[in-house]
C-alpha atoms as a PDB file:
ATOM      1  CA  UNK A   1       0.000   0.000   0.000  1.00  0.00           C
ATOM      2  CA  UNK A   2       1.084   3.379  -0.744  1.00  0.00           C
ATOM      3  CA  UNK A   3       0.116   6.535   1.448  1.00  0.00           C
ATOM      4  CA  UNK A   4       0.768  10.191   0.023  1.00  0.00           C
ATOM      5  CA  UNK A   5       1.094  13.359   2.431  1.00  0.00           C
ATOM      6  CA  UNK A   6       0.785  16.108   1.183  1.00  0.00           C
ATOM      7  CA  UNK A   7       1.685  19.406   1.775  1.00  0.00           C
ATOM      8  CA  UNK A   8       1.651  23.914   1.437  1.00  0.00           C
ATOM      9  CA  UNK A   9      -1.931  24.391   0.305  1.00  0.00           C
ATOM     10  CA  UNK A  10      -3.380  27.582   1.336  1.00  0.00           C
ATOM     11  CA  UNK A  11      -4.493  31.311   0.615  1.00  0.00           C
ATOM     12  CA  UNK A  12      -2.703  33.543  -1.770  1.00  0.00           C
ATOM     13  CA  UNK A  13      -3.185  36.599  -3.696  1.00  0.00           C
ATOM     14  CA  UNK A  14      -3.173  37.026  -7.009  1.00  0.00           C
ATOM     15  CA  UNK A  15       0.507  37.350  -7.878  1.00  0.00           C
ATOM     16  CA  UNK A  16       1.461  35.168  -5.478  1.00  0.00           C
ATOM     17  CA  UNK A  17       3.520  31.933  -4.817  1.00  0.00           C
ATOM     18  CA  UNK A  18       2.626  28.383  -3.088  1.00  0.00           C
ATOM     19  CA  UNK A  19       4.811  25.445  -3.155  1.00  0.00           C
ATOM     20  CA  UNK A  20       2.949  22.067  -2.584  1.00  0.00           C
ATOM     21  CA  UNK A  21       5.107  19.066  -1.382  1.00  0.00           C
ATOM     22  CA  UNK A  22       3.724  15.299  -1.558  1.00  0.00           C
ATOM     23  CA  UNK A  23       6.072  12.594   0.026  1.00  0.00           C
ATOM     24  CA  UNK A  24       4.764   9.169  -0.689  1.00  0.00           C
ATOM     25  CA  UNK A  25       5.216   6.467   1.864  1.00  0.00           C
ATOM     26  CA  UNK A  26       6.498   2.576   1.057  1.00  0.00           C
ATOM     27  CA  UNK A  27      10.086   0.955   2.076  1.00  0.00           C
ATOM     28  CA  UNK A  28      11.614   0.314  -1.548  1.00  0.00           C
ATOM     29  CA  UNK A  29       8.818   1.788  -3.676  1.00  0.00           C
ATOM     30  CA  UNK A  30       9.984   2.816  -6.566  1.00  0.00           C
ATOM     31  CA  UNK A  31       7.494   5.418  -8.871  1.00  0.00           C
ATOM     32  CA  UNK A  32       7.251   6.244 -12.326  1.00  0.00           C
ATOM     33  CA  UNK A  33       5.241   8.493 -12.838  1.00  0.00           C
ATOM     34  CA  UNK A  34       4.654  11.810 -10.016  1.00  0.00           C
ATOM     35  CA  UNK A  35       2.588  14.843 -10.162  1.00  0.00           C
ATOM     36  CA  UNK A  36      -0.275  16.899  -9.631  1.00  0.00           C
ATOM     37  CA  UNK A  37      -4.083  17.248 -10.797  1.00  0.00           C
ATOM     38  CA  UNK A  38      -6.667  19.627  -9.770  1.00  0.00           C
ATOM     39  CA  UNK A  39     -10.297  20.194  -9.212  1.00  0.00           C
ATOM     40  CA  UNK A  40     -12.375  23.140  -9.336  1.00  0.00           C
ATOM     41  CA  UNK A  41     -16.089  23.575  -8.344  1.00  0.00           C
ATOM     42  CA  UNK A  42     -18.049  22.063 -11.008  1.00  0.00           C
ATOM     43  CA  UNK A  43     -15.298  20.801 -12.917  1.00  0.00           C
ATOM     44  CA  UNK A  44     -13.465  18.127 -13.770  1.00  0.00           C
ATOM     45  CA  UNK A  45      -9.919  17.269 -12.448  1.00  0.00           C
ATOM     46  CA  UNK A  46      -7.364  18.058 -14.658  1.00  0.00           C
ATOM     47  CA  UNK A  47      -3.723  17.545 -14.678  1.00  0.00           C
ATOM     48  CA  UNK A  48      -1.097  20.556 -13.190  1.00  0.00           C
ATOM     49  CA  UNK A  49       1.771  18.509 -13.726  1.00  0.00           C
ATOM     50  CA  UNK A  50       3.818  15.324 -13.826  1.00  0.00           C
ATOM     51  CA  UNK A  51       7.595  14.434 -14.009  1.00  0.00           C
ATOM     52  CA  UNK A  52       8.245  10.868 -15.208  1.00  0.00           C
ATOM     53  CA  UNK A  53      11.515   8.880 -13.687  1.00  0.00           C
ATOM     54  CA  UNK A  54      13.235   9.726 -16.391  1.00  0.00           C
ATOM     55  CA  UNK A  55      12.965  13.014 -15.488  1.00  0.00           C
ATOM     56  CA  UNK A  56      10.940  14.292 -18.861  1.00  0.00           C
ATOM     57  CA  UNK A  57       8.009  16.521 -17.863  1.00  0.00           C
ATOM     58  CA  UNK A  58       4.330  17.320 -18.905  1.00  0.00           C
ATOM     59  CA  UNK A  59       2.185  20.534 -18.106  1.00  0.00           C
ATOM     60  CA  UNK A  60      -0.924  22.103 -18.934  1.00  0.00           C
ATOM     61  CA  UNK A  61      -1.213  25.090 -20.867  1.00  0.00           C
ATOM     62  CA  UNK A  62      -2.239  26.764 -18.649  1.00  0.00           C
ATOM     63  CA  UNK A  63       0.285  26.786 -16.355  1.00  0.00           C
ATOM     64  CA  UNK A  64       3.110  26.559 -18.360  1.00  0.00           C
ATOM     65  CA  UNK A  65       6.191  29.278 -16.981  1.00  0.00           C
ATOM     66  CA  UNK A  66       4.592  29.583 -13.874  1.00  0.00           C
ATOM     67  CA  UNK A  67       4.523  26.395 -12.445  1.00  0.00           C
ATOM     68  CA  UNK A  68       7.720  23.885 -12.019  1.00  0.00           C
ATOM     69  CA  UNK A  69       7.517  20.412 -10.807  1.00  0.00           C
ATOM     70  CA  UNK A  70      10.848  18.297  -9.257  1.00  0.00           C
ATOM     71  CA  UNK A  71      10.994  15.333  -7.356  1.00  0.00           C
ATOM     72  CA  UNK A  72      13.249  13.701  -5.309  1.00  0.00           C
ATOM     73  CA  UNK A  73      13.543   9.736  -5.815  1.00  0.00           C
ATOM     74  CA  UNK A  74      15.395   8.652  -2.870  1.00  0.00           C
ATOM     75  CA  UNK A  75      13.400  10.462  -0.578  1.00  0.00           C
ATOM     76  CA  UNK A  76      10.141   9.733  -2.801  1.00  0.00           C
ATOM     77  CA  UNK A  77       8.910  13.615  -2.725  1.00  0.00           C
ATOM     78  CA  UNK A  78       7.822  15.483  -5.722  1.00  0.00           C
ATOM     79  CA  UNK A  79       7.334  19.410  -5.325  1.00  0.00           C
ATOM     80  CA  UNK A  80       5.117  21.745  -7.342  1.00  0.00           C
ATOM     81  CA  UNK A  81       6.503  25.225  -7.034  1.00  0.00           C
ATOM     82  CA  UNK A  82       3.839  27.734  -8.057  1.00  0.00           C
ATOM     83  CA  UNK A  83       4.397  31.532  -9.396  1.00  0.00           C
ATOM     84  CA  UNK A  84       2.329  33.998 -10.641  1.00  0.00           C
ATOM     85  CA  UNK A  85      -0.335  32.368  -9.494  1.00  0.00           C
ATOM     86  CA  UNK A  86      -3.995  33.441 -10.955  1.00  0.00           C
ATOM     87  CA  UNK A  87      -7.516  33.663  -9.348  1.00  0.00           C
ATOM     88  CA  UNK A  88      -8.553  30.529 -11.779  1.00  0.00           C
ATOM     89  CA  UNK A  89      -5.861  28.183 -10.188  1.00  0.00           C
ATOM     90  CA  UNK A  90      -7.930  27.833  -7.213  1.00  0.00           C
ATOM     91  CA  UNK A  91      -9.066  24.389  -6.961  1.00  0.00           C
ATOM     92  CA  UNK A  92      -7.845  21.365  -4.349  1.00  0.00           C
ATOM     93  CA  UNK A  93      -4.970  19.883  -5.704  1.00  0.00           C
ATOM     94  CA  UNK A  94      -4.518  16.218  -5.474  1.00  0.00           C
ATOM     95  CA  UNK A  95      -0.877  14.777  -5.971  1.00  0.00           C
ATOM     96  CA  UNK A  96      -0.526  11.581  -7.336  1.00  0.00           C
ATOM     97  CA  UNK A  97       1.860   8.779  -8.365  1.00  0.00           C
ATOM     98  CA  UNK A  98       2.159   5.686 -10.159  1.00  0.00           C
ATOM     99  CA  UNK A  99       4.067   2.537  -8.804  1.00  0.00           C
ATOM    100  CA  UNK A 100       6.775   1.630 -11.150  1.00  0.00           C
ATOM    101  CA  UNK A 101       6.153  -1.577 -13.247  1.00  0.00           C
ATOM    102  CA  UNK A 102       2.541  -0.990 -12.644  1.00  0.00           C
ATOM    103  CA  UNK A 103      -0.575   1.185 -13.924  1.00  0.00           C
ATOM    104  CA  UNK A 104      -1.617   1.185 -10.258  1.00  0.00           C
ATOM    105  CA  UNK A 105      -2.165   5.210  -9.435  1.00  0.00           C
ATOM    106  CA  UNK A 106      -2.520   6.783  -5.901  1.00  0.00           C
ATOM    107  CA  UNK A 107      -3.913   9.673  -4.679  1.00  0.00           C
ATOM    108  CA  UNK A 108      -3.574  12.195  -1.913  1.00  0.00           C
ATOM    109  CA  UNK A 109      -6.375  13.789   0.400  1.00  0.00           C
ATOM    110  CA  UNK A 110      -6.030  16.938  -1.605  1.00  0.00           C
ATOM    111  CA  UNK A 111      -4.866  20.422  -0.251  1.00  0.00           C
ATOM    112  CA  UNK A 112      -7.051  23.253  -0.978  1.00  0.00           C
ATOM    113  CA  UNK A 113      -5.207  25.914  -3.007  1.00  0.00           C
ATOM    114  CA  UNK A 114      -7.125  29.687  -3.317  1.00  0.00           C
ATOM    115  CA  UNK A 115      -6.152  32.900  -4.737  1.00  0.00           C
ATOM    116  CA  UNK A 116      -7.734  35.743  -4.238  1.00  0.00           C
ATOM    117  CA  UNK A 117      -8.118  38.676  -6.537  1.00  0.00           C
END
């Protein structure tokens, strides 16, 4: 079983930075693919982010040069740093991973992320 924590939700202006941090639990795990999706209010959740193990990257549009995603493989982490951040990026933001060798994908609680205008 794998258990995420994650991190650095909160409320921002318009402007503004956040950093989220999700460390993912499970002696010798080893994960391909890490990242972030989020959910607004009457929407559908949609993918931020995700960094692969090889270290290639994906983003939305919408976030591209504002938003940078890293992880960290031997401590299992991966970090969103956010920038310029815009009233329509508030949403809960769910990190999420995928167990190497697998198509088996976990999921946070989600951390509430809201900017204010």
């Amino acid at each position: 079983q794998v258990q995420l924590v994650e991190s650095g939700g909160g409320l921002v202006q318009a402007g503004g930075s956040l950093r989220l941090s999700c460390a993912a639990s499970g002696t010798g795990r080893r994960f391909d693919g890490m990242g972030w999706y989020r959910q607004a209010p009457g929407k559908q959740r949609e993918l931020v982010a995700r960094v692969w193990i090889s270290g290639s990257t994906n983003y939305a549009d919408s976030v591209k040069g504002r938003f940078t995603i890293s992880r960290d493989n031997a401590k299992n982490t991966v970090t969103l740093q956010m920038n310029s951040l815009k009233p329509e990026d508030t949403a809960v933001y769910y990190c999420y991973v995928r167990l190497w060798g697998t198509s088996a994908d976990y999921w946070g609680q989600g951390t509430q992320v809201t900017v204010s205008s």
